[in-house]
Protein backbone atom coordinates (compact mmCIF):
# COMPACT_ATOMS: atom_id res chain seq x y z
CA UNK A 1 61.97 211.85 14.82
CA UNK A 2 62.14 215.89 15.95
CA UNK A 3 64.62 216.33 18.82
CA UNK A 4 63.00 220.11 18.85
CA UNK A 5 59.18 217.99 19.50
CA UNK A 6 60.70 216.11 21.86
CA UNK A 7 62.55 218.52 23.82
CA UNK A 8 60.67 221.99 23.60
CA UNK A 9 57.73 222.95 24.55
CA UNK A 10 54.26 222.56 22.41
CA UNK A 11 52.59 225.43 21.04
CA UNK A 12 49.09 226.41 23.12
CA UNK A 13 49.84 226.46 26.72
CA UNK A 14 51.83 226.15 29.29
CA UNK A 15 51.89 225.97 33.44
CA UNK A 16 50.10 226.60 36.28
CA UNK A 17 49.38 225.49 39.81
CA UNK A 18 46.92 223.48 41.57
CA UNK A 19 46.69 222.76 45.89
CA UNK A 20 44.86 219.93 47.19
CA UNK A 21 45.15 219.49 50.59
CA UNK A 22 47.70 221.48 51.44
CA UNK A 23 49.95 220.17 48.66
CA UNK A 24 50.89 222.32 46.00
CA UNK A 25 51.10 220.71 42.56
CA UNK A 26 52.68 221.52 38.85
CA UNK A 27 50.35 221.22 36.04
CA UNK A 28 50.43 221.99 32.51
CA UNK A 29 47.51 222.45 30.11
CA UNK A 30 47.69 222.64 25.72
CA UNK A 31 45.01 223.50 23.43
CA UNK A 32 44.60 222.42 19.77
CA UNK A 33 44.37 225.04 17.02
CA UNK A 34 40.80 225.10 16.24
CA UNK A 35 37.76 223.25 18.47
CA UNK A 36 39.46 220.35 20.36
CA UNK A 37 37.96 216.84 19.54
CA UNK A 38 38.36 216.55 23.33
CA UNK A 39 40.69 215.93 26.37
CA UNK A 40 43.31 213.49 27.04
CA UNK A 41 44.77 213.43 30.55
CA UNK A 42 48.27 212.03 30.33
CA UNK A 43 49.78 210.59 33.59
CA UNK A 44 53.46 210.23 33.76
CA UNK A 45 55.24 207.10 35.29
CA UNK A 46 57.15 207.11 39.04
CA UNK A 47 60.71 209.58 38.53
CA UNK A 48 58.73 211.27 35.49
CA UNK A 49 57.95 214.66 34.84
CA UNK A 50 55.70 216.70 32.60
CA UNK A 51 58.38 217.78 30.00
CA UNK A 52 59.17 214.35 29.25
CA UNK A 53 55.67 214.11 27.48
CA UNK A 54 56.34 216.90 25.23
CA UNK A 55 56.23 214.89 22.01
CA UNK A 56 53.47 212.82 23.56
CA UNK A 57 51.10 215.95 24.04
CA UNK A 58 52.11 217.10 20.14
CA UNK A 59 51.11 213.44 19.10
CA UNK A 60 47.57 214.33 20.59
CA UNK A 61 47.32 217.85 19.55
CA UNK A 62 47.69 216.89 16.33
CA UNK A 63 44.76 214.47 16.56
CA UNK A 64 43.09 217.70 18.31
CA UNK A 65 42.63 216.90 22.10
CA UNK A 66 43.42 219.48 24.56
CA UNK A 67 45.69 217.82 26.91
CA UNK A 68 46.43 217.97 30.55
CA UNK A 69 48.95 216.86 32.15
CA UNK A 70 50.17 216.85 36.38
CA UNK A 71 53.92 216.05 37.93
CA UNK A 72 52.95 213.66 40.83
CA UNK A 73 53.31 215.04 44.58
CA UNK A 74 56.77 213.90 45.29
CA UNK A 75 58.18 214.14 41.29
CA UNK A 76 58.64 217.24 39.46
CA UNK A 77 58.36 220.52 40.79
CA UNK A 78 55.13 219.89 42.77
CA UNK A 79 55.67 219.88 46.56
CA UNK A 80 57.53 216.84 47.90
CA UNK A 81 56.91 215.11 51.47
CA UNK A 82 60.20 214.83 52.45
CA UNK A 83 62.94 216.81 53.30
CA UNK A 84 65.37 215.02 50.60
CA UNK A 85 63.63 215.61 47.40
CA UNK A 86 65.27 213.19 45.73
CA UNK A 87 63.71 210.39 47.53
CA UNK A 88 60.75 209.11 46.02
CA UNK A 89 57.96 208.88 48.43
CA UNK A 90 54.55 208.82 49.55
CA UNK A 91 52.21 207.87 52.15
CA UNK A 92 49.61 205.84 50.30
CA UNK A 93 48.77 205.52 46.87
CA UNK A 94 45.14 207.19 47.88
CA UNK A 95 46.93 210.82 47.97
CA UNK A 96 47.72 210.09 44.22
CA UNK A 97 44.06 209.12 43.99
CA UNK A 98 42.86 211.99 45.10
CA UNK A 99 44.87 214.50 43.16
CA UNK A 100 43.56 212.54 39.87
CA UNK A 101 40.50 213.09 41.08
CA UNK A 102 40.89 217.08 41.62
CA UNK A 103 42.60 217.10 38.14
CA UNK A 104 39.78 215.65 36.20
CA UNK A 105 37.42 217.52 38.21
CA UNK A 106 38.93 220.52 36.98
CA UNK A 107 39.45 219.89 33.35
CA UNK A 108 35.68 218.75 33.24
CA UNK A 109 34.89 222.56 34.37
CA UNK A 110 36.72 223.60 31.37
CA UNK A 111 35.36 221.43 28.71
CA UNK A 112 31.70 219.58 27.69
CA UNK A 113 33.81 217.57 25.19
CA UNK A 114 34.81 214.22 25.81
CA UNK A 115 37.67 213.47 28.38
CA UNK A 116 40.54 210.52 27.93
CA UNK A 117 42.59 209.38 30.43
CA UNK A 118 46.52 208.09 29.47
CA UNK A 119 48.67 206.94 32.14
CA UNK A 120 52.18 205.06 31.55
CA UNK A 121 53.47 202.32 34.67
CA UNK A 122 52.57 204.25 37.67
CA UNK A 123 50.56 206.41 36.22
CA UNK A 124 48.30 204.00 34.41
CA UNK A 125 48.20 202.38 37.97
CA UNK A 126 46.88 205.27 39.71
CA UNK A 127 44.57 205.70 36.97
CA UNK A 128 42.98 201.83 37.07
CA UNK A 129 42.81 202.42 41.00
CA UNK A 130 40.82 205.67 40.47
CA UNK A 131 38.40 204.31 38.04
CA UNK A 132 37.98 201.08 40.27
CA UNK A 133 37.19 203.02 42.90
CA UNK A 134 35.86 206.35 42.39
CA UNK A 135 32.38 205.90 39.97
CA UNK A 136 31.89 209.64 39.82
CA UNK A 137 35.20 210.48 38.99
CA UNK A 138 35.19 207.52 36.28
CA UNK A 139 31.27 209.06 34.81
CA UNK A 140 33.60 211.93 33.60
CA UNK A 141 35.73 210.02 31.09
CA UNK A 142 34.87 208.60 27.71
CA UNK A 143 37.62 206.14 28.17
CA UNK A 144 40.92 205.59 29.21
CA UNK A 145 44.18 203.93 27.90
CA UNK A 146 46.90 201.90 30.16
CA UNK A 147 49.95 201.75 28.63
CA UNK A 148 52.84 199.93 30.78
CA UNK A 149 50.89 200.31 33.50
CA UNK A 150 52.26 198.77 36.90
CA UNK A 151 50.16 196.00 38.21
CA UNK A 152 52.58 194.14 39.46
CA UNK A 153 56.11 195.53 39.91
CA UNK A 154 58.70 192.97 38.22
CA UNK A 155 60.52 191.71 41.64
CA UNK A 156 62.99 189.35 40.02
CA UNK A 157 63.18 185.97 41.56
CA UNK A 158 61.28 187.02 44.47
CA UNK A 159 57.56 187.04 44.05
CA UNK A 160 55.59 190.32 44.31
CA UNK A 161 53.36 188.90 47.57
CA UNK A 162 56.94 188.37 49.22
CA UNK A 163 58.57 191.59 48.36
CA UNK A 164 55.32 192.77 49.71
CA UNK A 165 55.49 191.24 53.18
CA UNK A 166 59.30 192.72 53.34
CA UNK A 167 58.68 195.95 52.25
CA UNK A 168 55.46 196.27 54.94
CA UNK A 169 58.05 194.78 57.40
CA UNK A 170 60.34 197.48 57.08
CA UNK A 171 58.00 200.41 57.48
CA UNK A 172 56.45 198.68 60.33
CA UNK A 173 60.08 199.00 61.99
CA UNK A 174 60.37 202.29 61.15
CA UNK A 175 62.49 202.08 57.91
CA UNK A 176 59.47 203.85 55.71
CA UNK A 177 61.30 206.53 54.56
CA UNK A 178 64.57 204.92 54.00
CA UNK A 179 65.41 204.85 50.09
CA UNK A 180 65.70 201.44 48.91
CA UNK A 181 68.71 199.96 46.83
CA UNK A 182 67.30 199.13 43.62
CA UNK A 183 68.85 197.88 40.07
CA UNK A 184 69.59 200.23 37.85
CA UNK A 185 67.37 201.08 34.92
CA UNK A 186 70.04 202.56 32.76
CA UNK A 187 73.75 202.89 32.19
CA UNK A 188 76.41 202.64 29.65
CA UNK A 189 75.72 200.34 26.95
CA UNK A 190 71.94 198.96 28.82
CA UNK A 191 68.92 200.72 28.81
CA UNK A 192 65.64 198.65 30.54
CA UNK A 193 63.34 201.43 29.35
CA UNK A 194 63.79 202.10 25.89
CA UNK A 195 65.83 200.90 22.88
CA UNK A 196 65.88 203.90 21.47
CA UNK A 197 69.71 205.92 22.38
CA UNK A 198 67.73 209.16 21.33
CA UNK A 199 64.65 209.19 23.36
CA UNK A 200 66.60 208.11 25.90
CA UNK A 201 68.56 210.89 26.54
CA UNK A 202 65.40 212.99 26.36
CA UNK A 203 65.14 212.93 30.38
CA UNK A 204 68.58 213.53 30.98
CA UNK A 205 68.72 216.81 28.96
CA UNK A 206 65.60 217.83 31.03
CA UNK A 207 67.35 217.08 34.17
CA UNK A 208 70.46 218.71 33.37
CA UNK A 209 68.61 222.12 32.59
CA UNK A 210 66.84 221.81 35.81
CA UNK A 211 67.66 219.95 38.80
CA UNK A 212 65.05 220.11 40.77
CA UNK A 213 63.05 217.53 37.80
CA UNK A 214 65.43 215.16 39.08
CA UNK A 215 64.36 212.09 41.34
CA UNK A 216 66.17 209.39 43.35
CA UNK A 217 64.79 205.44 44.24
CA UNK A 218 61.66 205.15 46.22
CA UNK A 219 61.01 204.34 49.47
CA UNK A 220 60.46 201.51 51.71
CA UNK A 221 57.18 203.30 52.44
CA UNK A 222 57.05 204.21 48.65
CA UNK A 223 57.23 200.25 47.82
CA UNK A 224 54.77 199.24 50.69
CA UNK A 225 51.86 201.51 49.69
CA UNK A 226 52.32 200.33 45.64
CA UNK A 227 52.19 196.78 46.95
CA UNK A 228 48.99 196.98 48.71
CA UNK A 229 47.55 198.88 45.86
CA UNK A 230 48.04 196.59 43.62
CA UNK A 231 46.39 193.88 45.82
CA UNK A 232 43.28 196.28 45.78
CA UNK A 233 43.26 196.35 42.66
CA UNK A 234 43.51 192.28 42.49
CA UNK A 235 39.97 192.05 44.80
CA UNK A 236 37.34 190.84 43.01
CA UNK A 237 35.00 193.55 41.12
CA UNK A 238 37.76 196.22 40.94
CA UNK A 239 38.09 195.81 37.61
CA UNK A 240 34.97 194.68 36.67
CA UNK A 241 33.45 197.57 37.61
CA UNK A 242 35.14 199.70 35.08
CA UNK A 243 32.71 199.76 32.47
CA UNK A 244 33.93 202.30 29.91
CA UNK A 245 36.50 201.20 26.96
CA UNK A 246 39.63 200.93 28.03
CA UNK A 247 42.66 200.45 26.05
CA UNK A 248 45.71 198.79 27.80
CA UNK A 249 48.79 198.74 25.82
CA UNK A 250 51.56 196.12 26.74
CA UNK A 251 55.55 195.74 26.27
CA UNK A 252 56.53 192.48 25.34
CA UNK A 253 60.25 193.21 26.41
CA UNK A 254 59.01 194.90 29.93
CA UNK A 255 61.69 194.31 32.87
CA UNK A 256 60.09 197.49 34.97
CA UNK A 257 56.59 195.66 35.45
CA UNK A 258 54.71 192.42 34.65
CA UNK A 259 53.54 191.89 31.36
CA UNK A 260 51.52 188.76 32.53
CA UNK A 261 49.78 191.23 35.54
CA UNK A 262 48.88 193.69 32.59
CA UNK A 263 47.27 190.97 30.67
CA UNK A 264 45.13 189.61 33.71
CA UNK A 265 43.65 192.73 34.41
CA UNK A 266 42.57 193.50 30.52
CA UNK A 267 40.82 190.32 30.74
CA UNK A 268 38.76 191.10 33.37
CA UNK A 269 37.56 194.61 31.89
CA UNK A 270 34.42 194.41 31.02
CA UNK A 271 35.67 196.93 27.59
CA UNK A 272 39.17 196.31 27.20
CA UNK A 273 40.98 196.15 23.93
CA UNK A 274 44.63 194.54 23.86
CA UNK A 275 47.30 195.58 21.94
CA UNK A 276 50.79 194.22 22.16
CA UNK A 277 53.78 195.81 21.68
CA UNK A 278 55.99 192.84 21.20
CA UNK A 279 59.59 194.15 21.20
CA UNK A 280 58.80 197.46 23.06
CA UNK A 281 60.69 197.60 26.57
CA UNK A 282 59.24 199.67 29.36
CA UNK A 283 58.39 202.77 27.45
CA UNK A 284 56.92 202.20 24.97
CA UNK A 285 56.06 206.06 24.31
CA UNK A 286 60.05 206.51 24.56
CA UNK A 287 60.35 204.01 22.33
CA UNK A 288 61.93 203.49 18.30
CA UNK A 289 59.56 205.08 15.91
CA UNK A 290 58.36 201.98 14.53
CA UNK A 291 57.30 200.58 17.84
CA UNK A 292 55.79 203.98 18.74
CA UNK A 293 53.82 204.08 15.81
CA UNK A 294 52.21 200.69 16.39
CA UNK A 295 51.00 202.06 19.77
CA UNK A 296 49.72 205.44 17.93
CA UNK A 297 48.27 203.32 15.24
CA UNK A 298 45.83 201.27 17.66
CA UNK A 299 45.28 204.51 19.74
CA UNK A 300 43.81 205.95 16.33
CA UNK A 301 41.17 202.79 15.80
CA UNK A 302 40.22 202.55 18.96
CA UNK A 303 39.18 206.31 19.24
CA UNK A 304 37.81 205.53 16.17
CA UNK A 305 35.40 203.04 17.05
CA UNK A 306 34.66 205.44 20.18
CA UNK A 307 33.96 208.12 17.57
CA UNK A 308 31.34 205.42 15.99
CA UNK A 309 30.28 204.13 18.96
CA UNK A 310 29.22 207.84 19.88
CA UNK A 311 27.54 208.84 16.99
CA UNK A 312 24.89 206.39 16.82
């Protein structure tokens, strides 16, 4: 493990800027040496930023996809809705919808190769919705890989349809853009995201150089519009109408989001392969090498087969 691929930036590109709707939004593109194989999108989780997928965008240039990559309205340095930036927050999970969709539409203008979609937790969320939902958007991609992603939030002992109701309770008294008081993911001596003490401190060191990267807990309003997302995505033919392969990638030792909810979903895919990461905790792109490289390792066959698949 290379704290400098980790923790500086890859070789082959570097920022820009994209507006939609009024909304101005940080994105990040890297090129291959030589002719990319294709695309990958990567899609970061909620309180993630594009830096923290350095060594995630080297483990794809190597493979030789060009890969794009977008810090969330509300996360990052792209514009965020509310005065106090460190509240995480959003209208509806449609506004994330539709700046995937922009995204995609503008790496297709740059390429005629084939175009992969990864999203970790909420970002493999967003990414399910959009391909349940938006056919033309989905006609651009060649496939697209879930890893972590957040069907169902992990509530505790309360059940997700409950925390629901409460959460769409509170906005509807005017509490949407009150940050909520949620468990902590990390301190001293636990870690629910990762077991690995290095990668861990990777977001910290990113935060601590700037700022701004930095993101508090979400909102009331944050929590209501994830809940009824995920009960779109529940309705039946959401998922069955996403009909290109789709690999979703699971951590056994998940606390941030519900294993069981991932598994549900893959099942009804109509092209889903299933991979388990048994020990991995949240992260599983954060985490130890050796449960990293099992995820890497079925990323590799199953763009493999694709590869087959293609050239018949």
């Amino acid at each position: 493990m290379s704290t400098a691929r980790r923790r500086e930036m890859p070789p082959g590109g570097g920022f820009a800027e994209m507006v939609r709707a009024g909304t101005r939004l940080r994105i990040a593109r890297f090129t291959p040496q030589g002719t990319p194989r294709g695309a990958f999108v990567v899609l970061t989780g909620r309180n993630e930023f594009i830096e923290k997928y350095y060594e995630t965008t080297a483990d794809l240039l190597d493979r030789g996809f060009a890969v794009h990559l977008m810090d969330w309205r509300g996360q990052g340095l792209s514009d965020h809705p509310l005065a106090d930036r460190m509240k995480g927050h959003v209208r509806d999970f449609e506004d994330y919808v539709g700046d995937l969709e922009a995204l995609i539409e503008r790496v297709a203008m740059e390429t005629t190769a084939p175009i992969f979609a990864l999203g970790h937790s909420m970002g493999g969320h967003i990414l399910a919705r959009t391909l349940a939902t938006r056919p033309a958007t989905r006609a651009r991609l060649a496939g697209a890989v879930l890893c972590s992603a957040m069907m169902e939030i992990d509530t505790g002992r309360i059940t997700p349809a409950w925390a629901g109701r409460i959460a769409h309770a509170l906005v509807l008294f005017g509490l949407g853009e009150r940050a909520i008081s949620a468990p902590k993911e990390t301190g001293p001596g636990f870690n629910v995201l990762t077991s690995d003490p290095e990668r861990a401190g990777d977001q910290p060191h990113f935060v601590a150089a700037e700022p701004l990267l930095d993101l508090g807990a979400p909102t009331f309003g944050w929590l209501d519009a994830a809940f009824r997302s995920s009960a779109l995505l529940k309705r039946p033919g959401a998922a069955e109408a996403i009909d290109l392969p789709v690999l979703v990638a699971v951590a056994g030792a998940d606390k941030v989001v519900r294993p069981a909810a991932e598994r549900a979903f893959a099942a009804r895919l109509p092209r889903a392969t299933l991979v388990e990461i048994e020990a991995a905790r949240h992260e599983i792109l954060k985490e130890r090498d050796e449960l990293r490289g099992r995820f890497l390792a079925a990323l590799d066959d199953w763009l493999a087969v694709i590869d087959m698949q293609s050239s018949r």
